[in-house]
Protein backbone atom coordinates (compact mmCIF):
# COMPACT_ATOMS: atom_id res chain seq x y z
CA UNK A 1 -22.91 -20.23 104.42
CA UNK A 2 -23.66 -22.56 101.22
CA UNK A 3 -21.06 -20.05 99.42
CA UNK A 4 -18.05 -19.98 102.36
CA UNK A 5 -19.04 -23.99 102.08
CA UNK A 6 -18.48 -23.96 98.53
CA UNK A 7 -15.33 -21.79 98.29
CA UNK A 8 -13.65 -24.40 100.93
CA UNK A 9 -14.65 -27.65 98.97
CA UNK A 10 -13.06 -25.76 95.56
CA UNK A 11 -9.88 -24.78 97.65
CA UNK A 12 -9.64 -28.60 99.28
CA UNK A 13 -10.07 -30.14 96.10
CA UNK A 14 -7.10 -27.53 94.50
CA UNK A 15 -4.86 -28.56 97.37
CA UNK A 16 -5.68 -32.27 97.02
CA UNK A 17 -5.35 -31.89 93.03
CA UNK A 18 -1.97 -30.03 93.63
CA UNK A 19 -0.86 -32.57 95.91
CA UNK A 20 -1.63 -35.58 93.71
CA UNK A 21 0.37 -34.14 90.54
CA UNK A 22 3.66 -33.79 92.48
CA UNK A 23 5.89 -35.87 90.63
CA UNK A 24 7.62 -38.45 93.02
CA UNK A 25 10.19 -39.73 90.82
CA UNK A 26 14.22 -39.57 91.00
CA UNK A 27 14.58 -36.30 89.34
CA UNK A 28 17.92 -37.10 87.31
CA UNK A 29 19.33 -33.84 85.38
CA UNK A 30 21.88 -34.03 82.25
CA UNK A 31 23.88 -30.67 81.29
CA UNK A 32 25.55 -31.65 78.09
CA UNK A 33 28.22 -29.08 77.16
CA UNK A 34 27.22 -28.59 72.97
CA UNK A 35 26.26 -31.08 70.75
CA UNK A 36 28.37 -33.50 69.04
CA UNK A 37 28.40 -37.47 68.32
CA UNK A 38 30.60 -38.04 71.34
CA UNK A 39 29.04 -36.35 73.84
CA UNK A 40 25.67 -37.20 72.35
CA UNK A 41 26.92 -41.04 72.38
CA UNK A 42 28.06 -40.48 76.21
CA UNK A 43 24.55 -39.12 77.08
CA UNK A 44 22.79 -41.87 75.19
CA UNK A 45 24.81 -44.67 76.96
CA UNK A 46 24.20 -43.02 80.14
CA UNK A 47 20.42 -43.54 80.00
CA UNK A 48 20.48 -47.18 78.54
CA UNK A 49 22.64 -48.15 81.63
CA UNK A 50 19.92 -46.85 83.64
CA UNK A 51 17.28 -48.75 81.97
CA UNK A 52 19.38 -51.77 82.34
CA UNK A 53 19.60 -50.99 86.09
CA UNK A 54 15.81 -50.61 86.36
CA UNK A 55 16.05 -46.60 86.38
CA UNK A 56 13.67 -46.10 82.98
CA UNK A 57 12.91 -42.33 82.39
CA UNK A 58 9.27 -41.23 82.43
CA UNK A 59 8.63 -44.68 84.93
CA UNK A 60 10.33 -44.78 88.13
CA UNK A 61 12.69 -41.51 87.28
CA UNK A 62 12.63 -38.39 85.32
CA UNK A 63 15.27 -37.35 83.32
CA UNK A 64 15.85 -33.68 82.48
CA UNK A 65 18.38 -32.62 79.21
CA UNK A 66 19.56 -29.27 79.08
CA UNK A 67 22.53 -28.00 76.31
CA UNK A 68 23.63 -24.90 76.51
CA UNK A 69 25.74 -25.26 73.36
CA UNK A 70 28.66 -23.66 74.67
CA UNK A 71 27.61 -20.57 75.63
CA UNK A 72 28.81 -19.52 79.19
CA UNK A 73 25.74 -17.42 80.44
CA UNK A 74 23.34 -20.33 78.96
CA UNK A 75 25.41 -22.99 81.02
CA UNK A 76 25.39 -21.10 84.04
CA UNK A 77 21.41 -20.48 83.94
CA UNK A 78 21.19 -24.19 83.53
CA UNK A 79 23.49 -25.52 85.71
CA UNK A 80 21.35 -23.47 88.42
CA UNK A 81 18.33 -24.78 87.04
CA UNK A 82 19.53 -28.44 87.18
CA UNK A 83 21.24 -27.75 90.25
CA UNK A 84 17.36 -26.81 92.42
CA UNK A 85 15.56 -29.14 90.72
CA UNK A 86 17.09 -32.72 90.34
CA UNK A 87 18.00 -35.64 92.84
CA UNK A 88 20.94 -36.44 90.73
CA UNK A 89 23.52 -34.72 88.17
CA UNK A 90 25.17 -35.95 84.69
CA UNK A 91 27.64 -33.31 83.77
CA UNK A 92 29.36 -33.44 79.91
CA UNK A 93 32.45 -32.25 79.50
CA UNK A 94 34.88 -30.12 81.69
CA UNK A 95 33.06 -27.06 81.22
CA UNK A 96 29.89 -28.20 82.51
CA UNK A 97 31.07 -30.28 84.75
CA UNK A 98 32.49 -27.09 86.91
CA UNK A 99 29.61 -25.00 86.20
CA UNK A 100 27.50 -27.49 88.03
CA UNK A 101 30.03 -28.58 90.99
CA UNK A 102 30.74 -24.68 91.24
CA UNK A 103 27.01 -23.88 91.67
CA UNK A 104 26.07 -27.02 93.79
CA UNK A 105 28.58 -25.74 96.06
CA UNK A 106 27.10 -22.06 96.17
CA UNK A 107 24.05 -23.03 96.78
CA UNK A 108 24.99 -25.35 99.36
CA UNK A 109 23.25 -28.38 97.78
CA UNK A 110 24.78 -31.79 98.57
CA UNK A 111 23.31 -33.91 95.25
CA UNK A 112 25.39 -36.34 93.97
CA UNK A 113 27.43 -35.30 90.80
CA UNK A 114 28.40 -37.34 88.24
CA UNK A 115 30.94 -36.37 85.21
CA UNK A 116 31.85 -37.53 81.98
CA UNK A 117 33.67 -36.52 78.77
CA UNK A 118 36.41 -34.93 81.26
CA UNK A 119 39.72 -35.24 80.89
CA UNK A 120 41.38 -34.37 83.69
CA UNK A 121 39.12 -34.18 87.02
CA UNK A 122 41.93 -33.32 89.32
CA UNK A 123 43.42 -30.52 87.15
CA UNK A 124 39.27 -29.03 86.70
CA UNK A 125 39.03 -29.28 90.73
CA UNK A 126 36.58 -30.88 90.12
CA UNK A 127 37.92 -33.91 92.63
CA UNK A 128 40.83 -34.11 95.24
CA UNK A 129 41.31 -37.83 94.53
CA UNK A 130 40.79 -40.30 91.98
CA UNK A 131 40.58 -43.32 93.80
CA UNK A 132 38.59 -41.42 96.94
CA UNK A 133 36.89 -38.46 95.69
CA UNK A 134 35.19 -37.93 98.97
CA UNK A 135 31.68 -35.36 98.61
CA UNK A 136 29.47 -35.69 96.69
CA UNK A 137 30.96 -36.05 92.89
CA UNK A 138 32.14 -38.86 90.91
CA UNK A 139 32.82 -40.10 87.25
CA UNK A 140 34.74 -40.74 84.30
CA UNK A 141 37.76 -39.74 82.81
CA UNK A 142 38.09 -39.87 78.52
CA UNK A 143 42.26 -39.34 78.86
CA UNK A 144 43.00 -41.22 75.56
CA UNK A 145 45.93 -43.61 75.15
CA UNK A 146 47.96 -41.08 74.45
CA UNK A 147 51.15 -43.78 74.06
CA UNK A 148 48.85 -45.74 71.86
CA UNK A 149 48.28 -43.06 69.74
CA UNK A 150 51.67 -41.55 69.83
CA UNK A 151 52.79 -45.28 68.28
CA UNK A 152 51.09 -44.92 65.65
CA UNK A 153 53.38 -41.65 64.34
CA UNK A 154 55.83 -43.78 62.97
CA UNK A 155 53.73 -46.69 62.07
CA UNK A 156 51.85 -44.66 59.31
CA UNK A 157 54.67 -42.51 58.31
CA UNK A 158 58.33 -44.28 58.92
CA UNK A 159 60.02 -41.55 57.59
CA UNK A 160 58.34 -38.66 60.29
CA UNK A 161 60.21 -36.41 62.25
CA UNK A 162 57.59 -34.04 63.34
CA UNK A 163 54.27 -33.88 64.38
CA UNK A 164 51.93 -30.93 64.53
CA UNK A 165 49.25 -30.83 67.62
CA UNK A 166 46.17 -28.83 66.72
CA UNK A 167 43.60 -27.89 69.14
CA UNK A 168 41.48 -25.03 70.19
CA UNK A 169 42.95 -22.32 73.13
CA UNK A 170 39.91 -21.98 75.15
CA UNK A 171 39.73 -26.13 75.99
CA UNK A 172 41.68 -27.24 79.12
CA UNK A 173 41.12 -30.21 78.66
CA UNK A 174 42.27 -30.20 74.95
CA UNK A 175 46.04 -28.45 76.30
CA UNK A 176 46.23 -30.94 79.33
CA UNK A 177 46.46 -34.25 76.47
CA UNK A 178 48.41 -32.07 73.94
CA UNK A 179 50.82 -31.96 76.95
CA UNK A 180 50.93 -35.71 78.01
CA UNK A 181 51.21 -35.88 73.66
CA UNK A 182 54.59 -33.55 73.55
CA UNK A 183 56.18 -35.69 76.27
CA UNK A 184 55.17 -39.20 74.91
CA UNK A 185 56.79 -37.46 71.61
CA UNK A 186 59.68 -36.41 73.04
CA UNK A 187 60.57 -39.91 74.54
CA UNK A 188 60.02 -41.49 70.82
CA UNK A 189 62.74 -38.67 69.84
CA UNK A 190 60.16 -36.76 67.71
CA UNK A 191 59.54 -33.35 67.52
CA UNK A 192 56.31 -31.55 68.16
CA UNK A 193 54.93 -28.27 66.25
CA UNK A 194 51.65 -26.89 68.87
CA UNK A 195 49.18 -24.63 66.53
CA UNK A 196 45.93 -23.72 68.04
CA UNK A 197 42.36 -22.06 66.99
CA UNK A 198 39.90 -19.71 68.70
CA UNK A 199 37.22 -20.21 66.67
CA UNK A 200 36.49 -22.42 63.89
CA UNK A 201 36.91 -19.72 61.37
CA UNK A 202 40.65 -20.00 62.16
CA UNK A 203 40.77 -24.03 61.24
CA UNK A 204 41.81 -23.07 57.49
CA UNK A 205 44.76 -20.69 57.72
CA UNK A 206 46.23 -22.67 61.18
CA UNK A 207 45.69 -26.08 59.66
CA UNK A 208 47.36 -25.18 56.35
CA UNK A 209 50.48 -23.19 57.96
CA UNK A 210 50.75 -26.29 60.29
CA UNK A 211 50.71 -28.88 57.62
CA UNK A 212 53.55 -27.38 55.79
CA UNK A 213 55.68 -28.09 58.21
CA UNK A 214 54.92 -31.63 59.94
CA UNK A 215 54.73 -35.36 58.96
CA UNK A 216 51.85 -35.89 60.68
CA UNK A 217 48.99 -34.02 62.74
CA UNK A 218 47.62 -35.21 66.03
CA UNK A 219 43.77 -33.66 67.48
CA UNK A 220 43.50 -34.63 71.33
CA UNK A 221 40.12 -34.28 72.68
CA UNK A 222 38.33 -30.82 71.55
CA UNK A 223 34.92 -29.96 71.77
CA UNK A 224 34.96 -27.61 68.90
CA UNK A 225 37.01 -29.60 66.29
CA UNK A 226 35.12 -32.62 67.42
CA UNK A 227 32.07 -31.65 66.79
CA UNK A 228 33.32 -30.07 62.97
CA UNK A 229 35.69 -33.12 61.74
CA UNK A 230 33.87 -32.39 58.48
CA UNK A 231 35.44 -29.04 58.11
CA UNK A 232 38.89 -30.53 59.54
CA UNK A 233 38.84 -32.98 56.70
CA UNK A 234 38.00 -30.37 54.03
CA UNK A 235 41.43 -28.50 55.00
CA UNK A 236 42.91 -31.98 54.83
CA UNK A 237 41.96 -32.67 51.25
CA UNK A 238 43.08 -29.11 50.05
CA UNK A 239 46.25 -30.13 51.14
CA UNK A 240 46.48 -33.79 50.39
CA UNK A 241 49.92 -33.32 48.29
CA UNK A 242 51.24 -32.89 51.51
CA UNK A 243 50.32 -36.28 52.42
CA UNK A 244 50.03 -35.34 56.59
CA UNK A 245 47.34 -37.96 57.81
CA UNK A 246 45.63 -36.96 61.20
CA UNK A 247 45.37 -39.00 64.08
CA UNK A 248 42.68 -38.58 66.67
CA UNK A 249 41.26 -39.16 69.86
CA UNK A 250 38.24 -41.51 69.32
CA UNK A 251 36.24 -43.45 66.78
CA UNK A 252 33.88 -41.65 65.79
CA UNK A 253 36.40 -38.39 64.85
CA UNK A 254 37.91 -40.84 62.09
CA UNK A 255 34.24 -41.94 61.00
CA UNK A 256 33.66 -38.41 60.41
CA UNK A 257 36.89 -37.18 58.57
CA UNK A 258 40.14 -38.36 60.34
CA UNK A 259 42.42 -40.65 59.49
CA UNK A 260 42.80 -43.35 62.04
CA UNK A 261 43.34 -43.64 66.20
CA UNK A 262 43.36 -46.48 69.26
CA UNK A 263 40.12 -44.90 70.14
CA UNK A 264 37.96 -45.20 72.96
CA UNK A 265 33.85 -45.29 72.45
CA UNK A 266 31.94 -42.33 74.03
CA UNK A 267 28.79 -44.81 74.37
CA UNK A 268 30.51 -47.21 76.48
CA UNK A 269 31.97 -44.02 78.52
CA UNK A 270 28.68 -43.37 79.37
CA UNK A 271 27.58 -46.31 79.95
CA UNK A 272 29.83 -47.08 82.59
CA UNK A 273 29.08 -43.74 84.23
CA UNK A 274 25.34 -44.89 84.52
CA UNK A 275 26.46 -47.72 85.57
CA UNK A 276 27.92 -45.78 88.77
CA UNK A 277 24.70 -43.94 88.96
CA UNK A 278 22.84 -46.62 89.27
CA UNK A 279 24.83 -47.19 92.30
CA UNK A 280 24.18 -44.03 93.98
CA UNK A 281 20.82 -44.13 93.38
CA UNK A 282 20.83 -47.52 94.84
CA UNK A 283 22.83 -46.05 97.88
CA UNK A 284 26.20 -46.05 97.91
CA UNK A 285 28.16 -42.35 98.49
CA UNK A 286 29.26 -40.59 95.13
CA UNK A 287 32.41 -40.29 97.00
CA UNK A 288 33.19 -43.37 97.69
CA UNK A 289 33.09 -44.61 94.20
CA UNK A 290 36.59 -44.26 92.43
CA UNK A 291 36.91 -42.06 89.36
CA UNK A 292 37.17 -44.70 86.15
CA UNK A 293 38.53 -44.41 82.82
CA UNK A 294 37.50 -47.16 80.18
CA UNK A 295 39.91 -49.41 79.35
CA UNK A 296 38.82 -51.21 75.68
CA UNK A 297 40.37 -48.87 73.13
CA UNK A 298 40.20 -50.26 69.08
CA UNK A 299 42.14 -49.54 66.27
CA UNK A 300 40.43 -47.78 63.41
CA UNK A 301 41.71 -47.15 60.03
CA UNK A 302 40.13 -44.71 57.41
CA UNK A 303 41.82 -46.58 54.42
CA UNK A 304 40.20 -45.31 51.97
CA UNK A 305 41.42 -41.84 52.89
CA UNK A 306 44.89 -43.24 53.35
CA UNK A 307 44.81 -44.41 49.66
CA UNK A 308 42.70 -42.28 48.22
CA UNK A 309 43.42 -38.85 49.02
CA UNK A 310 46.75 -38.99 50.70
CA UNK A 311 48.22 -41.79 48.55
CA UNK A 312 49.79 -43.29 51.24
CA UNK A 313 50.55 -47.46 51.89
CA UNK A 314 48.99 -48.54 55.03
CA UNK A 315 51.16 -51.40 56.83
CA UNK A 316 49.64 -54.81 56.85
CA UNK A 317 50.34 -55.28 60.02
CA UNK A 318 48.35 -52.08 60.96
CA UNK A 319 45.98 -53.17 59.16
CA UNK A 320 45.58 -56.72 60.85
CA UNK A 321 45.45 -55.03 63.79
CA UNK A 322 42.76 -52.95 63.03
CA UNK A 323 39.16 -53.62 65.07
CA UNK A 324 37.80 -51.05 61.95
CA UNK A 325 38.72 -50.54 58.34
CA UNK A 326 36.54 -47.76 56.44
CA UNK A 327 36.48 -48.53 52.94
């Protein structure tokens, strides 16, 4: 009898320990598509509007990172692991974005999704309506002033006739701006030159056929050449005679090697996307929360490149414009 007494008190006390470690906090996943500054920057400003909403990770929630760095059968393993685990969803980019709406909705789980880093929700299915999205997922939108950026074609280079849009094939979200960019183009009566790359072993051989034979060289939004603006500025130096500056999509792509943009900040993306979550935690309906895009763009001017490498005079005026001037 002492034993059977024994073997109960050890099981009780297992149960009770058991019981005791569950972990009651918001379980808040993050799939981040691959790692780069932008997306990095989006996930960072994420959490800190959580802690500003009272939402502090490893207190009253528990926040979960997962990055599959682009590789499809990773994401999809992740996005189901996310998926059964977590209260509520940050999703990265496009890509994971639908790989964790897609499996939310297989497994039948109704957890609030929120998005970021996308371009175009509606075109990803990933919503039915921006200002209702109705369900259970929500975000923001990173579509670039792509008129803003378009201006600045003939700003840099008065004399340009064509410009050459580089991105990579497999991004969506990269062809749905180069798009909006070719019509924007047309209306300024310029002409447009579309090269793209598979892989970033293509960026030399595309990037220096391209430049041959445009004034000036616009990058929408692209995972792949955002995260390797390095390399893209390497193939811009070997061909520097050319004098073809690059405009991009956000700040942190000229920091890192292009030439200068109206760009919009990837930290305050994501900050305003925690923002929302901090709503749905606090009870409102993902769906009833319009999809937002952020609205403060700056000008920012690599200068030094501009005079430097491609020899080129930089308007004063763009220049007094300018929010930032690298030197």
């Amino acid at each position: 009898m002492k034993k059977i007494g024994l073997f109960i008190l050890m099981v009780t006390t297992l149960l009770v320990t058991v019981a005791c470690s569950k972990d009651d906090r918001i379980q808040v996943g993050i799939l981040q598509f691959l790692s780069h500054e932008d997306l990095d920057q989006a996930r960072i400003g994420f959490i800190k509007a959580l802690e500003e909403e009272g939402f502090v990770d490893g207190d009253n929630i528990k926040i979960t990172v997962l990055n599959p760095q682009a590789d499809a059968q990773t994401m999809q393993t992740q996005a189901a692991q996310l998926v059964r685990n977590s209260d509520l969803i940050l999703a990265i980019a496009t890509p994971a974005a639908v790989s964790v709406v897609n499996e939310a909705k297989d497994k039948g789980r109704n957890i609030p999704i929120l998005f970021t880093a996308v371009t175009d929700p509606l075109d990803a299915k990933l919503v039915t309506s921006l200002d209702k999205p109705g369900g259970n997922v929500t975000g923001t939108s990173d579509l670039n002033p792509i008129v803003d950026q378009m201006s600045l074609v003939k700003r840099i280079k008065p004399e340009a006739e064509t410009v050459g849009i580089l991105y990579t094939s497999s991004e969506t979200n990269s062809k749905v701006q180069a798009d909006l960019a070719v019509a924007e183009l047309t209306r300024l009566g310029l002409a447009n030159k579309i090269s793209t790359i598979n892989t970033l072993s293509d960026l030399p051989h595309v990037f220096g056929e391209l430049a041959k034979d445009v004034d000036v060289i616009y990058i929408p939004s692209d995972n792949l050449l955002a995260s390797s603006m390095g390399a893209v500025e390497v193939e811009l130096k070997k061909h520097a005679n050319l004098q073809v500056p690059i405009i991009t999509t956000t700040i942190l792509q000229v920091e890192n090697g292009g030439t200068l943009t109206f760009g919009l900040s990837y930290f305050n993306l994501g900050r305003q996307t925690g923002t929302m979550a901090a709503k749905i935690l606090n009870g409102t309906s993902a769906g009833n929360i319009a999809v937002e895009t952020i609205e403060e763009t700056e000008l920012i001017i690599n200068k030094k490149q501009l005079e430097e490498v491609l020899n080129l005079e930089i308007p004063q005026d763009l220049l007094d414009e300018a929010v930032i001037i690298l030197e």
